[in-house]
Protein backbone atom coordinates (compact mmCIF):
# COMPACT_ATOMS: atom_id res chain seq x y z
CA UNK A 1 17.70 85.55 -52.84
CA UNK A 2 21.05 87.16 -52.73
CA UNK A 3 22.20 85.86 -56.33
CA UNK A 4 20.54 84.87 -59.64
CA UNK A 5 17.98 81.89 -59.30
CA UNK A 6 17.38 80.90 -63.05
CA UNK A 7 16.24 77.28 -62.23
CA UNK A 8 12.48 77.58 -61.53
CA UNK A 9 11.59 74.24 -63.44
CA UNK A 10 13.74 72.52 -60.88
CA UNK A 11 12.17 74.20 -58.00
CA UNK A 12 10.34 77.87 -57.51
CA UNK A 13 11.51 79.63 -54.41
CA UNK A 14 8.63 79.51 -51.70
CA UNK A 15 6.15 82.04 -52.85
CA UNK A 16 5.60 84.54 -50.03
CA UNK A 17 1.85 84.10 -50.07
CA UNK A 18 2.77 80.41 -49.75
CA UNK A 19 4.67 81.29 -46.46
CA UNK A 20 2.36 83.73 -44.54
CA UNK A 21 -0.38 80.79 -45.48
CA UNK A 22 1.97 77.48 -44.22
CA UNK A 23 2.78 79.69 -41.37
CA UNK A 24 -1.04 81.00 -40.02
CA UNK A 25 -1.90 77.19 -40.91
CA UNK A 26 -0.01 75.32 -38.84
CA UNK A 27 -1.73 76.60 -36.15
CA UNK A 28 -4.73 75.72 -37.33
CA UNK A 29 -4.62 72.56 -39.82
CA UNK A 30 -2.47 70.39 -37.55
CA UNK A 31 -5.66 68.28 -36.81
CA UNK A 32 -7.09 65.16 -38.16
CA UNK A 33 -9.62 66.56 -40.59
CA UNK A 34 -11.69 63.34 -40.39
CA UNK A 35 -12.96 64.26 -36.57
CA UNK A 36 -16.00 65.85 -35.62
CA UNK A 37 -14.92 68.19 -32.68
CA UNK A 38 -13.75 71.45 -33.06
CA UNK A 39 -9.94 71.35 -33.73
CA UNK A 40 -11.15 68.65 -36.51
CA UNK A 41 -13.70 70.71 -38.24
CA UNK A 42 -11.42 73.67 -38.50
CA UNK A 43 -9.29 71.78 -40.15
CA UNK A 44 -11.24 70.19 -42.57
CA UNK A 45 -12.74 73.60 -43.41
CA UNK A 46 -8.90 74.75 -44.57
CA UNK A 47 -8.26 71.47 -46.02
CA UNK A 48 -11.64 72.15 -48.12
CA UNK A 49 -11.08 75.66 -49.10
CA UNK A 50 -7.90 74.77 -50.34
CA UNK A 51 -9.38 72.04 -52.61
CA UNK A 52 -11.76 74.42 -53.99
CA UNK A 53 -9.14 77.11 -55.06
CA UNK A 54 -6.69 74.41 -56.54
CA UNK A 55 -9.72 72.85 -58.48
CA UNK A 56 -10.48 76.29 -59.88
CA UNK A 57 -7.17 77.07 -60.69
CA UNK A 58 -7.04 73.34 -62.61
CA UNK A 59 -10.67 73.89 -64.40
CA UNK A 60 -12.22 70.51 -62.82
CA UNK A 61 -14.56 70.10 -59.66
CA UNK A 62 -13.39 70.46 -56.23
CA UNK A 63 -14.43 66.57 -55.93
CA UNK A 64 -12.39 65.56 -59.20
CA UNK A 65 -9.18 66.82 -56.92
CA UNK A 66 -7.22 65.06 -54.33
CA UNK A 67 -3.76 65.95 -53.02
CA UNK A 68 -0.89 63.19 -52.99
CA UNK A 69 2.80 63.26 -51.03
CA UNK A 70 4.22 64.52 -54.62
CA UNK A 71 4.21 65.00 -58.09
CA UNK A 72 5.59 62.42 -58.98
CA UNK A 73 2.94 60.27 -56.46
CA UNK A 74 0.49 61.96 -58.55
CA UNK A 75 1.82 60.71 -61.63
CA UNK A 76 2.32 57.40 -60.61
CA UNK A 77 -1.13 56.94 -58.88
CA UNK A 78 -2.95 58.63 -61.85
CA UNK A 79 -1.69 56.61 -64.50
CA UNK A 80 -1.93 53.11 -62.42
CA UNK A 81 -5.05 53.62 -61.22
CA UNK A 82 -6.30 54.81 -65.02
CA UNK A 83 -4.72 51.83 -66.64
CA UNK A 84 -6.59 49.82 -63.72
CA UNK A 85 -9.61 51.04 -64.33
CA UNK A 86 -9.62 50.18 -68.10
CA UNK A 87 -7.94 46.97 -67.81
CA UNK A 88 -11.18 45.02 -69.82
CA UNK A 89 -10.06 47.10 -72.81
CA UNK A 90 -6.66 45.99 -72.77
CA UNK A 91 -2.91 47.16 -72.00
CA UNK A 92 -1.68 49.40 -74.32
CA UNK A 93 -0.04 52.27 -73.10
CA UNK A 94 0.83 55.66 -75.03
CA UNK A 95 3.08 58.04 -73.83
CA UNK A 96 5.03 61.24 -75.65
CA UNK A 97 9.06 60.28 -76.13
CA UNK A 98 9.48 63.44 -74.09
CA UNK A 99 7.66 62.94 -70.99
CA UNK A 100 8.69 63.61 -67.57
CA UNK A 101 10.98 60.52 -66.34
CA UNK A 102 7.88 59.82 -63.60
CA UNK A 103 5.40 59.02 -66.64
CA UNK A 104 8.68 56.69 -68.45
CA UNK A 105 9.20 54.83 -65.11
CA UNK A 106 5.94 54.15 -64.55
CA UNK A 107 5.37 53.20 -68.37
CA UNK A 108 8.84 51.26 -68.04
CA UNK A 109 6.87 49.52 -64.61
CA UNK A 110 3.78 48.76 -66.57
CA UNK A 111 5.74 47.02 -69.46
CA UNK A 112 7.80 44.95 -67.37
CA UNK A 113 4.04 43.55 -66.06
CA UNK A 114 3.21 42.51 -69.44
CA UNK A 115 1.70 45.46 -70.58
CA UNK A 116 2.36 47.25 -73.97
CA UNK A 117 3.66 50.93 -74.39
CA UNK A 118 4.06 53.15 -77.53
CA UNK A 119 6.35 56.10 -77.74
CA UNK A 120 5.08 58.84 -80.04
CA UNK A 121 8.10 60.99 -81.32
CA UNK A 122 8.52 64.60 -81.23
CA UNK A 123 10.11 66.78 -84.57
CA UNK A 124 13.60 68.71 -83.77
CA UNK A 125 11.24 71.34 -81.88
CA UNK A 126 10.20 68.86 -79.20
CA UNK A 127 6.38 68.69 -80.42
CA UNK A 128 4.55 65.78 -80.77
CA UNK A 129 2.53 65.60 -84.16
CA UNK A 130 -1.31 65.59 -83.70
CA UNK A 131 -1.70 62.70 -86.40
CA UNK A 132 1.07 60.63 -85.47
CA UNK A 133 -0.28 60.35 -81.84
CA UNK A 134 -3.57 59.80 -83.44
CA UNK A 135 -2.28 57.05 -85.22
CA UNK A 136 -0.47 55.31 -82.01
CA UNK A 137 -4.10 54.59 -80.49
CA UNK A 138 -5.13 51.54 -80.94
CA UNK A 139 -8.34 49.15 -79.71
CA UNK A 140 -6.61 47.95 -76.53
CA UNK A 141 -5.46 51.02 -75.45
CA UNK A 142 -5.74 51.74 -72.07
CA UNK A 143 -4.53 55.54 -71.09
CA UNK A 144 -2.68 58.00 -73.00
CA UNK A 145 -0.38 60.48 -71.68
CA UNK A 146 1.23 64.14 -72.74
CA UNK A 147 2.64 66.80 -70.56
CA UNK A 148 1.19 70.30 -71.37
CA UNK A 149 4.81 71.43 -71.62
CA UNK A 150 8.02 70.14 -71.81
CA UNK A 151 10.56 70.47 -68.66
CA UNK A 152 13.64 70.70 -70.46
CA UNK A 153 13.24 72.44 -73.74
CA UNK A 154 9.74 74.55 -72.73
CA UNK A 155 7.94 73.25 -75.88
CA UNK A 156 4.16 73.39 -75.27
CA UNK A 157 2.60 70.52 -76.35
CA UNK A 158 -0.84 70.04 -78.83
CA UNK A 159 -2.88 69.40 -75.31
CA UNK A 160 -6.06 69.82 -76.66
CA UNK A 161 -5.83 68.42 -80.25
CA UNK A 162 -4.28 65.22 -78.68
CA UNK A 163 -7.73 65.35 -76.15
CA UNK A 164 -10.21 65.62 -79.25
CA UNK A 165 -8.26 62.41 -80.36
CA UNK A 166 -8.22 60.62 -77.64
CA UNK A 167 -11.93 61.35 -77.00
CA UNK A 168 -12.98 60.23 -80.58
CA UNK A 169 -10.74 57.37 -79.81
CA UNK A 170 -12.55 56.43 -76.55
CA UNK A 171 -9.29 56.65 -74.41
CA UNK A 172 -8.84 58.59 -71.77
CA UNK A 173 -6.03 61.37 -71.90
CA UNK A 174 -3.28 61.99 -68.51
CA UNK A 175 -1.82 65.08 -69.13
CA UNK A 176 1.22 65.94 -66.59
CA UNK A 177 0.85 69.98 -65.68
CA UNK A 178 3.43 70.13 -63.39
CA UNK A 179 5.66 73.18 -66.02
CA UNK A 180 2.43 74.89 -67.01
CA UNK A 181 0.13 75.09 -64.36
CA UNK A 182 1.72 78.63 -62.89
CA UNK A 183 0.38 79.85 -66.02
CA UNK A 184 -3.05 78.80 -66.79
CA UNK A 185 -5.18 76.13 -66.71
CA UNK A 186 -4.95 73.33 -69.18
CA UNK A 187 -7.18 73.35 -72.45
CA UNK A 188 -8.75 70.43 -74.16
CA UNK A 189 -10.67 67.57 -72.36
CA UNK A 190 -8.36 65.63 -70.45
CA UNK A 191 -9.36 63.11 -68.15
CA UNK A 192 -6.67 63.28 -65.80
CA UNK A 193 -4.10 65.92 -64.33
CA UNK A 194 -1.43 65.83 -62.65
CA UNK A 195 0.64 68.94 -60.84
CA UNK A 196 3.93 69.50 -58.39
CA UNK A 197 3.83 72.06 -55.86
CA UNK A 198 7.45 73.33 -55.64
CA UNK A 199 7.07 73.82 -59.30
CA UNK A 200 4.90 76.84 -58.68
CA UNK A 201 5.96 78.26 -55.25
CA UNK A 202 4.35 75.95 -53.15
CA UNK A 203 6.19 73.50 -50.66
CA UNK A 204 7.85 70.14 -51.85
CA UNK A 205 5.66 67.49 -50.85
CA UNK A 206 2.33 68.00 -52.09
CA UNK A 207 0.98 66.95 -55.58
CA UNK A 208 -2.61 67.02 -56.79
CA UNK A 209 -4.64 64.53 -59.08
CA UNK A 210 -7.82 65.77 -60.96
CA UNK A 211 -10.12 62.43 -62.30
CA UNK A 212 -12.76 63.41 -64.38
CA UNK A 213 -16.22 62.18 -63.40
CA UNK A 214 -16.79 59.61 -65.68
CA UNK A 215 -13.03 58.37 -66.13
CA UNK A 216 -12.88 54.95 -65.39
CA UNK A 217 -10.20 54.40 -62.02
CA UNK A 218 -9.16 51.96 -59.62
CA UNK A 219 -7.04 53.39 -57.07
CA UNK A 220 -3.88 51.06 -56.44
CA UNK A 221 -2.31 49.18 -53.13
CA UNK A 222 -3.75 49.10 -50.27
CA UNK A 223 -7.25 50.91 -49.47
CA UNK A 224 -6.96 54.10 -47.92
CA UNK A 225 -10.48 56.01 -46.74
CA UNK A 226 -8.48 59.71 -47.27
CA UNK A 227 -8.45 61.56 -50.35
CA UNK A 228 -11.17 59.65 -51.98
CA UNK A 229 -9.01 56.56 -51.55
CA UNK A 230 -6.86 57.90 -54.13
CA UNK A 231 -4.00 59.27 -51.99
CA UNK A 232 -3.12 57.55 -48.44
CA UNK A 233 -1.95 59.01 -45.72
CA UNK A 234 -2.21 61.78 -43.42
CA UNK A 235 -2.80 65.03 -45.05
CA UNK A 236 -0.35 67.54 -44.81
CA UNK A 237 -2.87 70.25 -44.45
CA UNK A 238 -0.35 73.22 -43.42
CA UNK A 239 1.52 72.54 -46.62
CA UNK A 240 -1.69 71.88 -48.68
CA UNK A 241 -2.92 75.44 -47.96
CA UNK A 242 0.23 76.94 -48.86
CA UNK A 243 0.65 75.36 -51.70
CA UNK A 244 -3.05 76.01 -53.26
CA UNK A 245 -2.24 79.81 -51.40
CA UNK A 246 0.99 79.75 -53.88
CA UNK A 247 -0.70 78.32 -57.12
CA UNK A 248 -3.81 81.57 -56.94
CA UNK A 249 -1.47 83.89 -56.32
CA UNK A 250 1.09 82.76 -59.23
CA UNK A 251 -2.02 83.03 -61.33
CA UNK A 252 -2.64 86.10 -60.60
CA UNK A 253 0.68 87.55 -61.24
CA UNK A 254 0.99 85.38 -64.09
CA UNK A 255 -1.04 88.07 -66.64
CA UNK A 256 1.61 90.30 -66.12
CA UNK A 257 4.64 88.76 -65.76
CA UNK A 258 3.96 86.22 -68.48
CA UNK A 259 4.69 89.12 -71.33
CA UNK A 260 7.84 90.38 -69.04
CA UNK A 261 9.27 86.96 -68.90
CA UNK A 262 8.89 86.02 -72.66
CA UNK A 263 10.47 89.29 -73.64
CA UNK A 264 13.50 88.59 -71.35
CA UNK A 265 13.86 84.79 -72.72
CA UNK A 266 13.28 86.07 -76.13
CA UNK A 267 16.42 88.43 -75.68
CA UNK A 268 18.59 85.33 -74.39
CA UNK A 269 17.66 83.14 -77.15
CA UNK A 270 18.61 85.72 -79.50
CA UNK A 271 21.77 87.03 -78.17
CA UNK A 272 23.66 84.03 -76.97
CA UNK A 273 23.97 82.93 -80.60
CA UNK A 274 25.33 86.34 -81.46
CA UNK A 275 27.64 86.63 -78.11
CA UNK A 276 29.09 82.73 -77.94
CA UNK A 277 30.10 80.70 -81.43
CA UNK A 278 28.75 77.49 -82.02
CA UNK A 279 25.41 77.19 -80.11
CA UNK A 280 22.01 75.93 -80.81
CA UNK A 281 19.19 77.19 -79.28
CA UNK A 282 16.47 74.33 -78.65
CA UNK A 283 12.77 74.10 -78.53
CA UNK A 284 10.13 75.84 -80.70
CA UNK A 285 10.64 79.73 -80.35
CA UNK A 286 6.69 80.03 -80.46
CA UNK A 287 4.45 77.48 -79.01
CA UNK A 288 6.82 77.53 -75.38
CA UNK A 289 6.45 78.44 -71.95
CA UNK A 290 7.34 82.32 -71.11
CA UNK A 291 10.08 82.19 -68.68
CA UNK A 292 12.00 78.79 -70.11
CA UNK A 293 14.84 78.59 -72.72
CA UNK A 294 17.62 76.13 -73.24
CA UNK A 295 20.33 76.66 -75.46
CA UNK A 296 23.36 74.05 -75.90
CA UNK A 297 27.43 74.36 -77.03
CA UNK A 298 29.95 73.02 -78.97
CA UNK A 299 33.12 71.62 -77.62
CA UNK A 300 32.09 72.10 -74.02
CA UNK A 301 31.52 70.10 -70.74
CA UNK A 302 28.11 71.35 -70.09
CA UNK A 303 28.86 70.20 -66.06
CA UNK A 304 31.55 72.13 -66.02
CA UNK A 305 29.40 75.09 -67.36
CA UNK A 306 26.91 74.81 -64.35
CA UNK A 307 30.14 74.69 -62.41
CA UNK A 308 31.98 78.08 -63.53
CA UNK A 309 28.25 80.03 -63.56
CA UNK A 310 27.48 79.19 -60.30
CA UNK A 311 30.49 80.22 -59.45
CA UNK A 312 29.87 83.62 -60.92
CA UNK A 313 26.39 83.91 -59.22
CA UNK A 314 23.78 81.63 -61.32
CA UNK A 315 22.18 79.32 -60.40
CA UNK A 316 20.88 77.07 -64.16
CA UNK A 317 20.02 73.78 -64.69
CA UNK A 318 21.23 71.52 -68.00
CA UNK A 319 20.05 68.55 -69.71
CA UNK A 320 23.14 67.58 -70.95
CA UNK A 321 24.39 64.19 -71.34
CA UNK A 322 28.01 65.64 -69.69
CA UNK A 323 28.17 65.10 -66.69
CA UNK A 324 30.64 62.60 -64.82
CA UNK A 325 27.85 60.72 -63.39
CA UNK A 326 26.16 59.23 -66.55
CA UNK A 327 26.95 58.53 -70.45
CA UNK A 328 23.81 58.87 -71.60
CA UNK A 329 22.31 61.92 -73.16
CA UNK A 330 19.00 63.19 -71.75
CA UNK A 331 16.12 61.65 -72.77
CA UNK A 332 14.26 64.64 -74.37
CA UNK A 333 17.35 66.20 -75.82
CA UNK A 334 18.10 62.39 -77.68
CA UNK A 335 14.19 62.22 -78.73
CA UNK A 336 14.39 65.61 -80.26
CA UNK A 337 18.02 64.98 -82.47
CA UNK A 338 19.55 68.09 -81.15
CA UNK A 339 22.83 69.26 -79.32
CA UNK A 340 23.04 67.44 -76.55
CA UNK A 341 26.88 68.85 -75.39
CA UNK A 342 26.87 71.84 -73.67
CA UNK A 343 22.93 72.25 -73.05
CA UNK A 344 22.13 75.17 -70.60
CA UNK A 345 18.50 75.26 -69.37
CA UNK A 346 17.82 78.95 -67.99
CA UNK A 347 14.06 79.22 -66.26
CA UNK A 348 13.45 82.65 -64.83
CA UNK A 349 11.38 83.52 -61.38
CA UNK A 350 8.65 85.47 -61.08
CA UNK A 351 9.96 88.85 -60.64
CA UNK A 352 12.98 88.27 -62.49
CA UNK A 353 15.24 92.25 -63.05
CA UNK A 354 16.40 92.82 -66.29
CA UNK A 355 20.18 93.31 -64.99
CA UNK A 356 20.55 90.50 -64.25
CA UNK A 357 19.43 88.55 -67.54
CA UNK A 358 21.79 91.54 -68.51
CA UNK A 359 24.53 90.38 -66.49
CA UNK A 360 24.21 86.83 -67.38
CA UNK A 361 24.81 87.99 -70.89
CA UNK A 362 27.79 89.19 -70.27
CA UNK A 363 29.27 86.39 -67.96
CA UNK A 364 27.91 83.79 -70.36
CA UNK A 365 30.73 84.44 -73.28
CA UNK A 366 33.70 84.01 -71.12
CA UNK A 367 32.60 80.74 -69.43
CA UNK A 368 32.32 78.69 -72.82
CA UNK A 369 35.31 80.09 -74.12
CA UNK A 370 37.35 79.86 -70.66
CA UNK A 371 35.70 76.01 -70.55
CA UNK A 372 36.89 75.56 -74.64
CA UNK A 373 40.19 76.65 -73.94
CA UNK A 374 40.40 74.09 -71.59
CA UNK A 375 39.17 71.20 -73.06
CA UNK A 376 41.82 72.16 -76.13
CA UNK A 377 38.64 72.74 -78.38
CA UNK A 378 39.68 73.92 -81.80
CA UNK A 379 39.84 77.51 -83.12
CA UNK A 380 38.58 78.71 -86.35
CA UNK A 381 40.10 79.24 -89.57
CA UNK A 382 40.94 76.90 -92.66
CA UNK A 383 43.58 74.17 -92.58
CA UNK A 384 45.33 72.49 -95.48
CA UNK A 385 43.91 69.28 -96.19
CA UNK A 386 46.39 66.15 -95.70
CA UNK A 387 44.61 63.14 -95.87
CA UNK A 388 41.58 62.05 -98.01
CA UNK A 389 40.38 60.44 -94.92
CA UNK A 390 41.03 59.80 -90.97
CA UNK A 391 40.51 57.55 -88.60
CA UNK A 392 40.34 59.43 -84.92
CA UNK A 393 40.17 56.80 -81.78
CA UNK A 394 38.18 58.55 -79.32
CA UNK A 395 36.98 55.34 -77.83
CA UNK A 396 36.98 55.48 -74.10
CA UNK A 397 36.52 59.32 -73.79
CA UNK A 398 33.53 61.03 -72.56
CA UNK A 399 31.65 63.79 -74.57
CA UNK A 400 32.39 66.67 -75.84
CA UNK A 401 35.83 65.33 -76.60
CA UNK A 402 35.35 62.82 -78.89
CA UNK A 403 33.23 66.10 -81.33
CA UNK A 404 36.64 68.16 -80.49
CA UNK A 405 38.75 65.75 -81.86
CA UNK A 406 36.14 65.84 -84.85
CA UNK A 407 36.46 69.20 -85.59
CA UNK A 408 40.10 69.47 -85.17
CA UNK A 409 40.61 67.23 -87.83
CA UNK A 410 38.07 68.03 -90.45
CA UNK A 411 40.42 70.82 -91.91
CA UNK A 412 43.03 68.32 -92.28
CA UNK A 413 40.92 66.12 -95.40
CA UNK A 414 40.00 67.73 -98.65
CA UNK A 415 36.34 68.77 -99.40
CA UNK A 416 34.37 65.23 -100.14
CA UNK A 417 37.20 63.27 -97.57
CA UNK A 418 35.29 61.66 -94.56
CA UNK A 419 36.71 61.50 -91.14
CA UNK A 420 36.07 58.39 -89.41
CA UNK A 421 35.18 59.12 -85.51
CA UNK A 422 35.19 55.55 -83.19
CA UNK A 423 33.66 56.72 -79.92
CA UNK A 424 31.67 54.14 -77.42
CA UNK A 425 30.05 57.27 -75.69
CA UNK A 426 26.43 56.86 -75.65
CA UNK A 427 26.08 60.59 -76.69
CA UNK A 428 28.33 60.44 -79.67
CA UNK A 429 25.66 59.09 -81.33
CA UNK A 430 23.51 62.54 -81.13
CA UNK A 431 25.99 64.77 -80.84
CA UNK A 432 27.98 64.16 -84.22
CA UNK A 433 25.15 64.46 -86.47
CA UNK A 434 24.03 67.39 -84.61
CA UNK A 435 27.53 68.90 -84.70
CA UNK A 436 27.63 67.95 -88.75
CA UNK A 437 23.96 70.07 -88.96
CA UNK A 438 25.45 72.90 -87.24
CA UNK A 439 28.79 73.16 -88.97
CA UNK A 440 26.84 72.25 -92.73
CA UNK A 441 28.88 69.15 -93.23
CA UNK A 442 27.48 65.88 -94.00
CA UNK A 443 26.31 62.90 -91.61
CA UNK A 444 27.05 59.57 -93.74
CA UNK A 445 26.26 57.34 -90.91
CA UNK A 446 27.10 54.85 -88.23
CA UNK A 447 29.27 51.61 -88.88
CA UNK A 448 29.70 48.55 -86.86
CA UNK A 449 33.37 48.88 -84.62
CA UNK A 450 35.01 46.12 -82.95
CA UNK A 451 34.47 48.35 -80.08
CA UNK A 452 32.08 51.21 -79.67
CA UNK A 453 30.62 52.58 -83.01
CA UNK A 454 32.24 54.05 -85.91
CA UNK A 455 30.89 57.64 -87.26
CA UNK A 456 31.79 58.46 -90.68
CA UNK A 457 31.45 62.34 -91.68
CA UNK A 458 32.20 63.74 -94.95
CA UNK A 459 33.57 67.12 -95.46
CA UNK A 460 31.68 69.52 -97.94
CA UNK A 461 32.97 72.85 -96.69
């Protein structure tokens, strides 16, 4: 691809089976698979072989699967027509704190039409706890959903201990597979799955939904006699073959490259600490997808990151709450209590070469500290305390300065002073506790502020 690619999560590059399969298709698959004559039936016969090898690749029936305009259609459709289908046992909603924004905005959608929806939290690894999910089912709940893994952070959530739950609950379980399903099919006994073809080499613009037999569902808006009435439209049956072409052939490179991948991630997360001061690496370092790490910095503008290593040749992703088009932190990163400043998501192709993991090693060091120097972050080494406490007004400026102007300062009060940070940045109020955790000083808490929010930290070191 003529420079690093290390944002797979985003978007995989079109698998080449995926391309030999959309191209011999389109001559073939461009008619209406509903017609009887010949140009018809041959293209129901691709549109049906295709269904078959997605469904195996999923672990459900061939008739359990339909293919939608998206993922996020998928999403959207599955958990309507789910919550639809139970509405006699109530309106209660349960979703992970994590999820992909399609399951939040369509849980935000279902809340603002009366229904009720419970956020189950996730530790400082990005897991959900079996018991404390458990415990957010209740009588009148409708659907539940977890992804299999997360997008940002890689965690790989308790899928099938969540299922057995659910099941002894009597409420059906959605799990979103969009991350994971390159690499397996999804354990437990859901009830519903949904999946993203670009995620896995296939084309944008084809998602698939697998409803158990049995699963109560009422398919939403108007009725539609394609796709089981579960998906209108047209099928895109050129795109649909490549993109069940892509998902058996990622499977069956998966065996190998899986082990590859996981060594090469394993080497970031345990060399960027060493190479670049002041970073936290994020997610659980077991229980995570193979080819997915994230990692976040202190004192940086994690847009301006992106910025400098795609100028030097990658191409990552962040979750960071730094960027000059929002103030709020990312969702997962805020759920989880972790760095939010700085992050760096790196998600490695299939066929990734070690030189240039190697080479991103070496570029990685001199961005952050080009990007530090910049932002006037504050060097190391101890500073004779002034003051047995400060006030810093960082009110109207964006993250990472007002944690700079932290850090700068905390040399300049005696061990057990406090330093007084008043910040109205939405992500000051993860990243200073984060930054205390990191830097082993102490988090006393938030205040009230005529303006903004006042963060008092005391100095123990």
């Amino acid at each position: 691809m003529g420079v690093p690619y290390f944002d797979v999560a985003s978007s995989a590059p079109l698998h080449p089976v995926a391309r030999q399969a959309l191209q011999a298709s389109l001559d073939e698959g461009w008619a209406d698979p509903a017609r009887l004559y010949r140009e018809g039936r041959r293209a129901r016969m691709l549109l049906d072989a295709a269904r078959e090898a997605a469904a195996e690749a999923v672990g459900c029936r061939p008739d359990e699967l339909v293919f939608t305009s998206s993922g996020t259609r998928a999403v959207h459709s599955g958990i309507a027509g789910a919550l639809a289908g139970r509405r006699r046992t109530g309106r209660h909603l349960v979703v992970s704190a994590v999820e992909h924004s399609s399951v939040l905005h369509a849980a935000a959608t279902h809340e603002s039409a009366g229904g009720t929806v419970t956020e189950v939290p996730v530790d400082r690894a990005g897991s959900v706890s079996v018991e404390a999910y458990a415990d957010a089912l209740r009588e009148d709940t409708a659907l539940a959903c977890l992804q299999s893994a997360n997008h940002e952070v890689g965690t790989e959530q308790p899928v099938a201990e969540v299922a057995e739950a659910c099941r002894a609950a009597g409420v059906p379980l959605l799990v979103d597979a969009a991350q994971s399903l390159a690499w397996g099919p999804v354990p437990g006994d859901w009830s519903v799955l949904t999946g993203s073809a670009h995620k896995w080499g296939g084309p944008a613009g084809v998602g698939l939904l697998a409803v158990r037999k049995g699963v109560r569902f009422a398919p939403q808006g108007p009725s539609d006699e394609r796709e089981s009435g579960r998906a209108a439209g047209f099928e895109n049956i050129p795109a649909i073959v490549a993109a069940a072409a892509a998902l058996r052939a990622v499977r069956a490179e998966a065996a190998a490259e899986a082990p590859r991948l996981r060594e090469l991630t394993e080497r970031i997360r345990a060399r960027v600490p060493e190479l670049v001061p002041d970073v936290e690496v994020v997610g659980d370092p077991v229980r995570r997808l193979p080819h997915l790490l994230t990692f976040s910095c202190l004192y940086v503008d994690g847009e301006t990151v992106l910025h400098e290593l795609d100028r030097a040749g990658f191409s990552v992703s962040s979750g960071s709450s730094c960027t000059s088009s929002t103030l709020t932190p990312s969702h997962v990163l805020r759920a989880m209590g972790v760095l939010s400043e700085g992050n760096v998501r790196v998600s490695l192709p299939l066929g990734t070469p070690e030189e240039d993991v190697e080479r991103f090693l070496e570029v990685l060091p001199g961005v952050v500290s080009d990007v530090r120097r910049k932002l006037g972050a504050p060097e190391a080494g101890p500073r004779p305390a002034a003051s047995e406490s400060l006030v810093v007004d960082s009110l109207g400026k964006l993250c990472p300065i007002p944690v700079i102007e932290l850090a700068k300062v905390i040399g300049d009060v005696p061990v057990g002073g406090t330093v007084t940070v008043l910040a109205d940045d939405e992500a000051a109020r993860l990243d200073i506790p984060a930054w205390c955790a990191m830097r082993g000083q102490e988090y006393v808490g938030e205040e009230r502020a005529e303006r903004g929010a006042a963060y008092v930290v005391r100095r123990l070191s």
